[in-house]
Every structure is written in structure tokens, then in C-alpha cells.
N, C-alpha and C. Protein backbone atom coordinates (compact mmCIF):
# COMPACT_ATOMS: atom_id res chain seq x y z
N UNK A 1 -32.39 1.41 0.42
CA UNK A 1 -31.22 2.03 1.00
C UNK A 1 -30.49 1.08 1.93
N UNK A 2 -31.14 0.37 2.64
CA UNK A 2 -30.34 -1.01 3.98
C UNK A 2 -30.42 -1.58 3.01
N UNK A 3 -30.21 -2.36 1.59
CA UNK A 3 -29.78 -3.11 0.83
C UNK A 3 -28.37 -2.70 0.66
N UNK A 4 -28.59 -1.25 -0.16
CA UNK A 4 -27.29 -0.94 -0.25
C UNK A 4 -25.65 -0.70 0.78
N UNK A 5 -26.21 -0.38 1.74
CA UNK A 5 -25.67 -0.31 3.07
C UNK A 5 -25.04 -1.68 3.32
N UNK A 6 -25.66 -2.54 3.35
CA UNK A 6 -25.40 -3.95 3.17
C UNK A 6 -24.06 -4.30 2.36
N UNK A 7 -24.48 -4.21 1.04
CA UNK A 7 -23.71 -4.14 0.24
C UNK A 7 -22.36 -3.44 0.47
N UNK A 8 -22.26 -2.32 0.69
CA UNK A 8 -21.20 -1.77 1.08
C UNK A 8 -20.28 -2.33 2.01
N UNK A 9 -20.92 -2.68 2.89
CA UNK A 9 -20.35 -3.55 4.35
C UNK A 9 -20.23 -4.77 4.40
N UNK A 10 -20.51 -5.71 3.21
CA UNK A 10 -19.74 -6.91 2.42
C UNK A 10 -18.70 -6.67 1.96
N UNK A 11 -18.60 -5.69 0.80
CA UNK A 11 -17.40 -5.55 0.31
C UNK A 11 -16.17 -4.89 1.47
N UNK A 12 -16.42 -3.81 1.90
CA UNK A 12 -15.49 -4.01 2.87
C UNK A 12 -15.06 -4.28 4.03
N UNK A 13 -15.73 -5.20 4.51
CA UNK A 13 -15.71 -6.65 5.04
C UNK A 13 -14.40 -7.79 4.39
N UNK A 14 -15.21 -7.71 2.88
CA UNK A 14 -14.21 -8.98 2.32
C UNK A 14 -12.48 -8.05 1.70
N UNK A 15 -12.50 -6.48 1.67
CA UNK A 15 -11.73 -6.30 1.23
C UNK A 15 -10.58 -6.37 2.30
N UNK A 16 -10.94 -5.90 4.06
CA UNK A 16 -10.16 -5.95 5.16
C UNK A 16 -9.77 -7.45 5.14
N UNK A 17 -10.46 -8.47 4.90
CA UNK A 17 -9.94 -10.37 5.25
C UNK A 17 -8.55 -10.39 3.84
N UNK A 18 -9.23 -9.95 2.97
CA UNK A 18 -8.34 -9.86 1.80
C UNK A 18 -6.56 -9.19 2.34
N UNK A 19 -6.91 -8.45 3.17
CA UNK A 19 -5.83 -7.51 3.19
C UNK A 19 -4.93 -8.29 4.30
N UNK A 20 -5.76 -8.88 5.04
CA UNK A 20 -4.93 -9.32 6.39
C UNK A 20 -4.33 -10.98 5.66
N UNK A 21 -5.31 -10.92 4.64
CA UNK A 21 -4.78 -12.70 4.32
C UNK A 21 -3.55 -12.39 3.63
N UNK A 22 -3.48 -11.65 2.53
CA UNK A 22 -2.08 -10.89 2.18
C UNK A 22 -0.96 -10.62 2.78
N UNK A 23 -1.42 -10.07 4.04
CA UNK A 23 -0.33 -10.02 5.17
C UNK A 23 0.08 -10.94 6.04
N UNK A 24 -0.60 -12.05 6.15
CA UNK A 24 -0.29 -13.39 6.73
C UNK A 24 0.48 -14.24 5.68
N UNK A 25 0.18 -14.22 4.44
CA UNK A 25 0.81 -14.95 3.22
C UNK A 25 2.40 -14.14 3.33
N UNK A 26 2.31 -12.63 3.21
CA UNK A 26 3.91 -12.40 2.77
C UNK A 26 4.61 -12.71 4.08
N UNK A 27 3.89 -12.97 5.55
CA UNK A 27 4.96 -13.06 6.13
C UNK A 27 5.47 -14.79 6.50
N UNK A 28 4.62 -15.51 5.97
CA UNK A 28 4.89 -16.99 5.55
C UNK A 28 5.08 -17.75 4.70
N UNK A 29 4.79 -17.14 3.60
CA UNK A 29 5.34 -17.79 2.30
C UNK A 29 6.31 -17.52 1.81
N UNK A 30 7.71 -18.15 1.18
CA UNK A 30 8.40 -17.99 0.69
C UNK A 30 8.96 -16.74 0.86
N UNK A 31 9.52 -17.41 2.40
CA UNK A 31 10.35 -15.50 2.94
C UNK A 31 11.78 -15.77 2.66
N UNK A 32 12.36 -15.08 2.39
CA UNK A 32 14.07 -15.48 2.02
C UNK A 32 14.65 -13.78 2.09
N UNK A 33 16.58 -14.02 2.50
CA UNK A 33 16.37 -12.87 2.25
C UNK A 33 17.24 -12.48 1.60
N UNK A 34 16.49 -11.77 0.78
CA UNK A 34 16.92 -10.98 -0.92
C UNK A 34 16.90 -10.05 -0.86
N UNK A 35 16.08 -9.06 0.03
CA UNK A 35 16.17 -7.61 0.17
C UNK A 35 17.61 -7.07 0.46
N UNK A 36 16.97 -5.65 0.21
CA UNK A 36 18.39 -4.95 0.86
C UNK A 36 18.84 -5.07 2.11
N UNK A 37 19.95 -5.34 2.08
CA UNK A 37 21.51 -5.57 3.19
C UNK A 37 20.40 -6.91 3.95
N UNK A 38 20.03 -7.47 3.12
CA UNK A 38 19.53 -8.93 3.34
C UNK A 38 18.59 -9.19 4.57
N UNK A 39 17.66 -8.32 4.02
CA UNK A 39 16.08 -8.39 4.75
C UNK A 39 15.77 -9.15 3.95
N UNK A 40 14.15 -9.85 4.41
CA UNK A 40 13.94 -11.18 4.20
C UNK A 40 12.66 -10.04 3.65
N UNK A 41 11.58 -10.86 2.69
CA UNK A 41 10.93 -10.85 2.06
C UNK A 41 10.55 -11.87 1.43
N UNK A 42 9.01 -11.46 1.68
CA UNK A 42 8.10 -12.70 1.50
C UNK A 42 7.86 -12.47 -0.18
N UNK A 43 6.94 -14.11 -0.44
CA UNK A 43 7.29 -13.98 -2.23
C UNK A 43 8.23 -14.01 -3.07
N UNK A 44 9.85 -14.68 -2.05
CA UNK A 44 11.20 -13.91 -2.37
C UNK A 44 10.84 -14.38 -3.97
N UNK A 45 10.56 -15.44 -4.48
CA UNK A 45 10.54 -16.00 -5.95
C UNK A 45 10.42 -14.80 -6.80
N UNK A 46 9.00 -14.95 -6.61
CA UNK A 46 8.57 -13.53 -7.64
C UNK A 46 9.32 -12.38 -7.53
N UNK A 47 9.63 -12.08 -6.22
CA UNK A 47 9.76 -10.66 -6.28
C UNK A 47 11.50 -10.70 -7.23
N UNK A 48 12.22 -11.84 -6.90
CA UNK A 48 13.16 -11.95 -7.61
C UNK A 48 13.21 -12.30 -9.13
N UNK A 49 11.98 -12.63 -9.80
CA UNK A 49 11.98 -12.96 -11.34
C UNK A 49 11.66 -11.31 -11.63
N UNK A 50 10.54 -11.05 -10.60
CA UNK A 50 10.06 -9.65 -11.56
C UNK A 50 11.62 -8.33 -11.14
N UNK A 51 12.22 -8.34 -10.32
CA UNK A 51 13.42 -7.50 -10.22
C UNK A 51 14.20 -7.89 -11.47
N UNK A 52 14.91 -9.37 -11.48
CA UNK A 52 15.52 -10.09 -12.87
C UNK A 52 15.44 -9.15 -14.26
N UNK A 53 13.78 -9.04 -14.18
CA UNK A 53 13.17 -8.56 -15.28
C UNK A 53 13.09 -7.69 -15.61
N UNK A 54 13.04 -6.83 -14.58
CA UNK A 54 12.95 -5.32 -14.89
C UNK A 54 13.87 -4.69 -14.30
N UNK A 55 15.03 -4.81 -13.27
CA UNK A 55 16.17 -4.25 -13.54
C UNK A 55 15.34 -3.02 -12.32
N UNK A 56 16.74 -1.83 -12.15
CA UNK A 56 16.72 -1.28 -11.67
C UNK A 56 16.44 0.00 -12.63
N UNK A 57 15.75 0.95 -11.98
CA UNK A 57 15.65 2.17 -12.99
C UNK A 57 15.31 3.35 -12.28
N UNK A 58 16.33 3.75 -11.63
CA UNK A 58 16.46 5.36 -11.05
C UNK A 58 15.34 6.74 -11.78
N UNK A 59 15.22 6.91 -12.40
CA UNK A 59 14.18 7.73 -13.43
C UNK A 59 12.83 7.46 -12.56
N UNK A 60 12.68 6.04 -12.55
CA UNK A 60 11.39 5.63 -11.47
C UNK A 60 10.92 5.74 -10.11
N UNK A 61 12.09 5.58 -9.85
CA UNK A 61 12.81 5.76 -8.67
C UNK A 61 12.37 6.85 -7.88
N UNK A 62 12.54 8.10 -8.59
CA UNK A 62 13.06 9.53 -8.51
C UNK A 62 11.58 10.04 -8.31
N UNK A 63 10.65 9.20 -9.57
CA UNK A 63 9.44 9.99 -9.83
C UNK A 63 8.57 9.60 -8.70
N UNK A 64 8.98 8.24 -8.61
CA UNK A 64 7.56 7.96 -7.23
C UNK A 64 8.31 8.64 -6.26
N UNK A 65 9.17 8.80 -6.06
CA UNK A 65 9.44 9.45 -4.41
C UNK A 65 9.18 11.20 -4.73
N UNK A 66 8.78 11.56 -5.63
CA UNK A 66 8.68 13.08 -5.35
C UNK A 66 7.06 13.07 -5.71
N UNK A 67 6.58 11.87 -5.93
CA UNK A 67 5.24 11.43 -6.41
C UNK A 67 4.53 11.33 -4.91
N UNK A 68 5.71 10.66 -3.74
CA UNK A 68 4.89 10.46 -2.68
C UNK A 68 4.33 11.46 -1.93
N UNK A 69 5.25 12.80 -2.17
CA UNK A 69 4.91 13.78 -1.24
C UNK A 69 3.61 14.31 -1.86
N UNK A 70 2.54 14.04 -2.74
CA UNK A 70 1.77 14.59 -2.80
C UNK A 70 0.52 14.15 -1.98
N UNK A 71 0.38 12.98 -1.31
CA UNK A 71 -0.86 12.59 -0.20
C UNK A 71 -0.72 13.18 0.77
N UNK A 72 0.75 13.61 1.24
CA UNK A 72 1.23 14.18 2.42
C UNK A 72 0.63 15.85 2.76
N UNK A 73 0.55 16.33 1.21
CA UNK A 73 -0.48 18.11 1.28
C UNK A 73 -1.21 17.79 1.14
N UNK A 74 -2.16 16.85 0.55
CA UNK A 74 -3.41 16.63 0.69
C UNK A 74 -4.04 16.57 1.89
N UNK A 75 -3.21 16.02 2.93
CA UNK A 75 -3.76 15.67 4.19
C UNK A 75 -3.33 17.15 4.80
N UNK A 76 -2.29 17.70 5.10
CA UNK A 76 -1.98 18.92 4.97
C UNK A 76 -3.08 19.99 4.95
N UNK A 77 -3.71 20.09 3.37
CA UNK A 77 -4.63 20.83 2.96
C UNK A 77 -6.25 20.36 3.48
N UNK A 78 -6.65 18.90 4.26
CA UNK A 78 -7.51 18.65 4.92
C UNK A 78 -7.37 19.50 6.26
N UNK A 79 -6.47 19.16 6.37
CA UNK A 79 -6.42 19.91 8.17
C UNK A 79 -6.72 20.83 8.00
N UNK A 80 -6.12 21.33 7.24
CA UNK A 80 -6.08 23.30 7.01
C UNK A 80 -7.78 23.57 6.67
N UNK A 81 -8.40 22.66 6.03
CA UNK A 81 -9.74 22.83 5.44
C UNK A 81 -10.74 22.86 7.02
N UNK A 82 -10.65 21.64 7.38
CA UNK A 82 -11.28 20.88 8.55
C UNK A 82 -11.11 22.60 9.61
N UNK A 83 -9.75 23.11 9.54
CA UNK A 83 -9.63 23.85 10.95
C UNK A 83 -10.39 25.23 10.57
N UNK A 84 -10.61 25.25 9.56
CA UNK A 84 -10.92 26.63 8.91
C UNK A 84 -12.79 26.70 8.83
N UNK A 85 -13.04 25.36 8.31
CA UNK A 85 -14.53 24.76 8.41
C UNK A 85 -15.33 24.73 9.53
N UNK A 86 -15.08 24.40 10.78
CA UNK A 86 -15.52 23.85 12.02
C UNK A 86 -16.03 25.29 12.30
N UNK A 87 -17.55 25.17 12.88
CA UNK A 87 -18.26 26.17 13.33
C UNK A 87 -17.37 26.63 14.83
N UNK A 88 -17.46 27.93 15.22
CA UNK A 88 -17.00 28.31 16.62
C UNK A 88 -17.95 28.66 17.43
């Protein structure tokens, strides 16, 4: 069982360095600014071949943003769980 424990606490260990190295890279590499009303963004290269490429597409657009509100009841429906759960 402290093997596995271990294990666990490597990986996310290396997944938090991963995340912060990501976030040190976009805000130093290749920042330019291409964004909207000309915010800067890191990666500008890529992020400008893969936009090039795929264009704009409202349909997508539409779906992730009515896509987002669903973590928002989830957490919602935790609270509600959590407040309802808790011994008195």
C-alpha cells in the first residue's frame, strides 16, 4: 500500500512541475500579439498556423460555451450534496 501511495505522489508531483513548466514556457516563448484587440500570446506561431487552419467556427463556439456551464452544477450539486450529507 506505501508503494502505491508513493506512486501516486510521483505522478502528481511530476504532473504539478509539468503544469508550471507550461506556464513559464507560454509566458516566454514566442509571445506576440495576435490575440484579440491584440493581446499577446504565447506560442503566437502555432497558435497562428493552427487558427490559419482551422478557421473560425461559431457552431463550436456556441457548443463549448453552453458545454461550460455544466462543471458549474456539478459543483452546485456538490454543495447541495455536502450540505445535505454532513451529520448535525
Amino acid at each position: 500500500m506505501k508503494k502505491e501511495t508513493c506512486k501516486d505522489f510521483c505522478i502528481s508531483i511530476f504532473c504539478l512541475m509539468a503544469f508550471v513548466l507550461l506556464t513559464v514556457l507560454l509566458r516566454l516563448v514566442d509571445v506576440q500579439p495576435i490575440g484579440p484587440n491584440g493581446s499577446s500570446v504565447g506560442f503566437a506561431t502555432v497558435n497562428q498556423i493552427v487558427h490559419n487552419f482551422t478557421g473560425v467556427n461559431w457552431y463550436f463556439y456556441y457548443i463549448t460555451d453552453l458545454l461550460s456551464i455544466i462543471p458549474i452544477f456539478i459543483v452546485i450539486g456538490f454543495a447541495v450534496f455536502r450540505s445535505f450529507s454532513m451529520d448535525k
